[in-house]
Structures are given as structure tokens and as C-alpha cells.
N, C-alpha and C. Protein backbone atom coordinates (compact mmCIF):
# COMPACT_ATOMS: atom_id res chain seq x y z
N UNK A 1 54.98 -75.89 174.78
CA UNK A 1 54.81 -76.15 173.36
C UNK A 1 55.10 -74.85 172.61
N UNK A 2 55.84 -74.99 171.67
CA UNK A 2 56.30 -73.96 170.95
C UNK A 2 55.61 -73.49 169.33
N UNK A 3 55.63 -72.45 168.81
CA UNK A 3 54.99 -72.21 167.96
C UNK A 3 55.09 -73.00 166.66
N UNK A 4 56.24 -73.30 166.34
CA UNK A 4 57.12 -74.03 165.56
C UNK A 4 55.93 -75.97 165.55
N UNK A 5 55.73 -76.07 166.59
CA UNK A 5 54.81 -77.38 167.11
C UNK A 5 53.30 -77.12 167.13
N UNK A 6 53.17 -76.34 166.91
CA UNK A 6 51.73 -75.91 166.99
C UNK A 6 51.24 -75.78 165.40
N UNK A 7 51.85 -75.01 164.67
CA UNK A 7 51.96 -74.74 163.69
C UNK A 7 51.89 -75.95 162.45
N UNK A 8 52.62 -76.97 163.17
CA UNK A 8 52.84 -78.44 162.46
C UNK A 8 51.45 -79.44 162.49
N UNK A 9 51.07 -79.19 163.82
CA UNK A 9 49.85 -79.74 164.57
C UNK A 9 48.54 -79.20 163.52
N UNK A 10 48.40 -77.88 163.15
CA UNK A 10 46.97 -77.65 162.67
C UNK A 10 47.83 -77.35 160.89
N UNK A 11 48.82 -78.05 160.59
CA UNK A 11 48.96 -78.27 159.13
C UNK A 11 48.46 -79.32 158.95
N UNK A 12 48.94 -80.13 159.70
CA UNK A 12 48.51 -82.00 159.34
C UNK A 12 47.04 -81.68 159.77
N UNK A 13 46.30 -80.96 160.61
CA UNK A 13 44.95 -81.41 161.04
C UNK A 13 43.99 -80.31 159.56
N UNK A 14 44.82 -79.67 159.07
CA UNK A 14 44.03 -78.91 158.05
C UNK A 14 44.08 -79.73 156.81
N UNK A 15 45.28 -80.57 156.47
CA UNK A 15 45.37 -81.20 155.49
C UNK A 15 44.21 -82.67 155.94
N UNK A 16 44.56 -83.38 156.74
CA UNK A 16 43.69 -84.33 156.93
C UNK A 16 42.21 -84.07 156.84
N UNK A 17 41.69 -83.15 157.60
CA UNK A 17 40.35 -83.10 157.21
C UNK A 17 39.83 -82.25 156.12
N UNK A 18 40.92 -81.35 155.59
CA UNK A 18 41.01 -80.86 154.24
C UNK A 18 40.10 -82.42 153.27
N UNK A 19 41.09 -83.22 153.60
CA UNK A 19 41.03 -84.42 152.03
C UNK A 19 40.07 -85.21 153.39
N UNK A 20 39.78 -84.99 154.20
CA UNK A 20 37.85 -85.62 154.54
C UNK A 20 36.87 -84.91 154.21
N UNK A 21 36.85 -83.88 153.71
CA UNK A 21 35.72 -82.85 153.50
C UNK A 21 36.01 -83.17 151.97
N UNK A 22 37.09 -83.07 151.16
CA UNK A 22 37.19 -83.66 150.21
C UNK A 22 36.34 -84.49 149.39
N UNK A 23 36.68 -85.80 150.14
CA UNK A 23 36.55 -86.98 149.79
C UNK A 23 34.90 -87.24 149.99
N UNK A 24 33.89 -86.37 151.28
CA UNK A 24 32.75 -86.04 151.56
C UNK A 24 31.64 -85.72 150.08
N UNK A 25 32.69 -84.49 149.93
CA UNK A 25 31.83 -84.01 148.84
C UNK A 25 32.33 -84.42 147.93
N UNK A 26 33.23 -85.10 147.70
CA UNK A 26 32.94 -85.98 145.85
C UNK A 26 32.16 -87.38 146.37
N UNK A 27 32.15 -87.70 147.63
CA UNK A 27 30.70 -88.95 147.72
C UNK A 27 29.24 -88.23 147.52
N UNK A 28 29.42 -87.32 147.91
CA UNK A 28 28.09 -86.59 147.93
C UNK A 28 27.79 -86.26 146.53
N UNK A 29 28.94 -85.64 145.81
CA UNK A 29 28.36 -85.13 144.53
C UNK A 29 28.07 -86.31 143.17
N UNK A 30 28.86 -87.56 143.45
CA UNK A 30 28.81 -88.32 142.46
C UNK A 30 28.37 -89.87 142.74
N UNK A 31 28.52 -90.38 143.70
CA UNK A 31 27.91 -91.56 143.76
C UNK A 31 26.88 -91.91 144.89
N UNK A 32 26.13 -90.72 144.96
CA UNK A 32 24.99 -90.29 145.83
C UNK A 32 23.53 -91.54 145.61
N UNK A 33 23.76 -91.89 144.92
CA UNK A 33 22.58 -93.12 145.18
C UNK A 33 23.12 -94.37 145.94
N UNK A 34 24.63 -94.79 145.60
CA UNK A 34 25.41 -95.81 146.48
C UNK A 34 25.18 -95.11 147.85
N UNK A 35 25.05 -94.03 148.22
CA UNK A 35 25.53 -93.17 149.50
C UNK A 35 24.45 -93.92 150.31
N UNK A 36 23.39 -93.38 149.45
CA UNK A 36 22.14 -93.44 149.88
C UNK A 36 21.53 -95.25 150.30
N UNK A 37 21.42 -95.84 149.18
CA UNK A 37 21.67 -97.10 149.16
C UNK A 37 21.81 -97.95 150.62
N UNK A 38 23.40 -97.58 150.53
CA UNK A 38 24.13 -98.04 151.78
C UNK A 38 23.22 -97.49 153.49
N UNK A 39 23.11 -96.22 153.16
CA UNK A 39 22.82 -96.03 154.49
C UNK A 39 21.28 -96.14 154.81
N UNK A 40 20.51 -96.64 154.17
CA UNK A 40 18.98 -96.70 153.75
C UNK A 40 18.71 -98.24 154.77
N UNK A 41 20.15 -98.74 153.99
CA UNK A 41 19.46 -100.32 154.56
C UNK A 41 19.84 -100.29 155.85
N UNK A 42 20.38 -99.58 156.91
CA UNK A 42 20.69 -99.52 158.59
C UNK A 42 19.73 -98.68 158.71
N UNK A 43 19.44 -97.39 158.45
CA UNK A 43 18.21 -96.69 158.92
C UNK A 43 17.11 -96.67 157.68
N UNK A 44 15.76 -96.21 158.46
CA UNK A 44 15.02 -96.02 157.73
C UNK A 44 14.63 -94.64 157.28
N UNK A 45 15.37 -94.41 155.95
CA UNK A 45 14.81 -93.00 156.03
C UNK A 45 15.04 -92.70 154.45
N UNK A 46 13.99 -91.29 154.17
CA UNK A 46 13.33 -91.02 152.68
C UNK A 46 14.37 -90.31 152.40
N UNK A 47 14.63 -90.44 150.96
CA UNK A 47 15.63 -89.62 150.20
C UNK A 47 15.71 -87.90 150.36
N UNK A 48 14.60 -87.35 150.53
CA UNK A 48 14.48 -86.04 150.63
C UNK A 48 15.28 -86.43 151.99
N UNK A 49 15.13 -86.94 152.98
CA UNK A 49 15.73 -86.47 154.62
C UNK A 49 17.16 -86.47 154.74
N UNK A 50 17.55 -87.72 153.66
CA UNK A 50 18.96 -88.07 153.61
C UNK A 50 19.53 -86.84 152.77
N UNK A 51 19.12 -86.33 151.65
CA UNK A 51 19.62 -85.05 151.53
C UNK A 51 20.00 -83.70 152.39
N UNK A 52 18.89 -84.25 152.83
CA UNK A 52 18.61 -82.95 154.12
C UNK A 52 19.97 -82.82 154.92
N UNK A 53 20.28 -84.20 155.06
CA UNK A 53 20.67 -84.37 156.15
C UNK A 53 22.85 -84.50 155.56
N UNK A 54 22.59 -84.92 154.81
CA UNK A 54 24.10 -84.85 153.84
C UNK A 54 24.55 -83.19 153.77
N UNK A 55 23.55 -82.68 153.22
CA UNK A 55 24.04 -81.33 152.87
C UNK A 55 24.00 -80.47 154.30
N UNK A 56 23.21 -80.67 155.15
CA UNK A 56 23.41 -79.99 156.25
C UNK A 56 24.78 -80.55 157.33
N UNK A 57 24.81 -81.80 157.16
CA UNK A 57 26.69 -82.05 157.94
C UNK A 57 27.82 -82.12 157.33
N UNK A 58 27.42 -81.73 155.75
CA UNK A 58 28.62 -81.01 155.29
C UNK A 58 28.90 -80.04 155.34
N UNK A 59 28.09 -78.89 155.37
CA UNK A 59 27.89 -77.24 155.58
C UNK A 59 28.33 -77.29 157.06
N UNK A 60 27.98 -78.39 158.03
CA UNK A 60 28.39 -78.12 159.27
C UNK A 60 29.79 -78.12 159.73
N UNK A 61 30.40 -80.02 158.76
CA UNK A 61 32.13 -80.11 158.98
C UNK A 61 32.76 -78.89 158.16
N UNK A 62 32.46 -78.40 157.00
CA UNK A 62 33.07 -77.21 156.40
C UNK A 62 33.09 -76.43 157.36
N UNK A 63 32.26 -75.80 157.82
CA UNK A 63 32.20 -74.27 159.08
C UNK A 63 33.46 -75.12 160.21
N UNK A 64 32.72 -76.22 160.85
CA UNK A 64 34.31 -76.78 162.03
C UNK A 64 35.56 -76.63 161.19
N UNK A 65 35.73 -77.28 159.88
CA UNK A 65 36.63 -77.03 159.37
C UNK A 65 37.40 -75.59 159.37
N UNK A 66 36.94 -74.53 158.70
CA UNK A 66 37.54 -73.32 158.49
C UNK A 66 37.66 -73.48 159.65
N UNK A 67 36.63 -73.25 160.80
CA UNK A 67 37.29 -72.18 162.00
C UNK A 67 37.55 -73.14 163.30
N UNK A 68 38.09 -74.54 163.03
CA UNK A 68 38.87 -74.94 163.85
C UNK A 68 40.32 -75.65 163.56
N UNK A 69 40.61 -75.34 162.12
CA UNK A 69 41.57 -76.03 161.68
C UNK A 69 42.15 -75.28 160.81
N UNK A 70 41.41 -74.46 159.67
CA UNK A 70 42.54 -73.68 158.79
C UNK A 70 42.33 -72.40 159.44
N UNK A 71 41.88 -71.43 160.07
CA UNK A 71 42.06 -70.52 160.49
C UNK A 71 42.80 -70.49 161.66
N UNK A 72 43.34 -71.31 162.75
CA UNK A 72 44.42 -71.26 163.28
C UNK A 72 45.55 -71.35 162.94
N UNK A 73 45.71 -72.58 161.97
CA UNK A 73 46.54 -72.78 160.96
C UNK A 73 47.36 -71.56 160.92
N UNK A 74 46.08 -70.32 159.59
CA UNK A 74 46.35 -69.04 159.00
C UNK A 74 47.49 -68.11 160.19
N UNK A 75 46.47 -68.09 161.04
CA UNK A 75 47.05 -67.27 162.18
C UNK A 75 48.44 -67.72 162.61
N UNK A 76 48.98 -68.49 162.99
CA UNK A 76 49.81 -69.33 163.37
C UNK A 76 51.08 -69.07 162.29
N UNK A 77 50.65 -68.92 161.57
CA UNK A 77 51.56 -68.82 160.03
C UNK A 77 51.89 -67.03 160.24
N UNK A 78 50.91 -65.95 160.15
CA UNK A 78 51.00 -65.13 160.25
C UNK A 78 51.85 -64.61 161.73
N UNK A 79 51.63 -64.95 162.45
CA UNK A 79 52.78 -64.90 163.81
C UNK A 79 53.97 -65.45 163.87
N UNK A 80 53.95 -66.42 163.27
CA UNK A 80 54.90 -67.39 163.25
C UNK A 80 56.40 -66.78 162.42
């Protein structure tokens, strides 16, 4: 596999989960009671936890994000 292919590989995977982290946090920031709503009626759980718990696996896919998808990316570009 060549650099040229590699390079292509963590564009599309930076853009794709680019616009999922996206799309994350404008659910999170604006129609956060539907969020909630929805996922209330499969589990049982209090609004404080579901916060808890939103903002902590977004802080988590952001961190996978940078440093498994745009920072190879970066690098890749810079060698390339």
C-alpha cells in the first residue's frame, strides 16, 4: 500500500467522522430534549446521567477523532 492510498483512506475517514462528530454535537447542542426523550424510553435513566453521559462520549469520539483520524491524516500530508 502506497502513500498516495493511505493518504486517501484517512481523508475520507477524517471527513466522515468529521460530519459524525458534527452532526453529534448539533444533536447535543439543540434538540437535546428529543435526544433525551428518545433514549429515556429504552433505558431508564435521569437527565443529569444522560448529560453526563453525552458530554463525556463526545469528549471521548473527539479525542479518537483527532488522534486516530486527523492526525494521521496531518502526517501523511506532511510526508507525502
Amino acid at each position: 500500500m502506497d502513500i498516495q492510498t493511505l493518504t486517501n483512506f484517512f481523508m475520507w475517514c477524517t471527513i466522515i467522522n468529521g460530519a459524525l462528530l458534527a452532526l453529534w454535537t448539533i444533536l447535543c447542542m439543540f434538540p437535546l430534549d428529543w435526544v433525551y426523550r428518545t433514549h429515556s424510553k429504552w433505558f431508564p435513566i435521569s437527565r443529569e446521567t444522560f448529560n453526563v453521559a453525552m458530554y463525556g462520549f463526545l469528549g471521548l469520539f473527539k479525542i479518537f477523532f483527532l488522534v486516530f483520524n486527523a492526525v494521521p491524516y496531518v502526517a501523511l500530508l506532511i510526508i507525502g
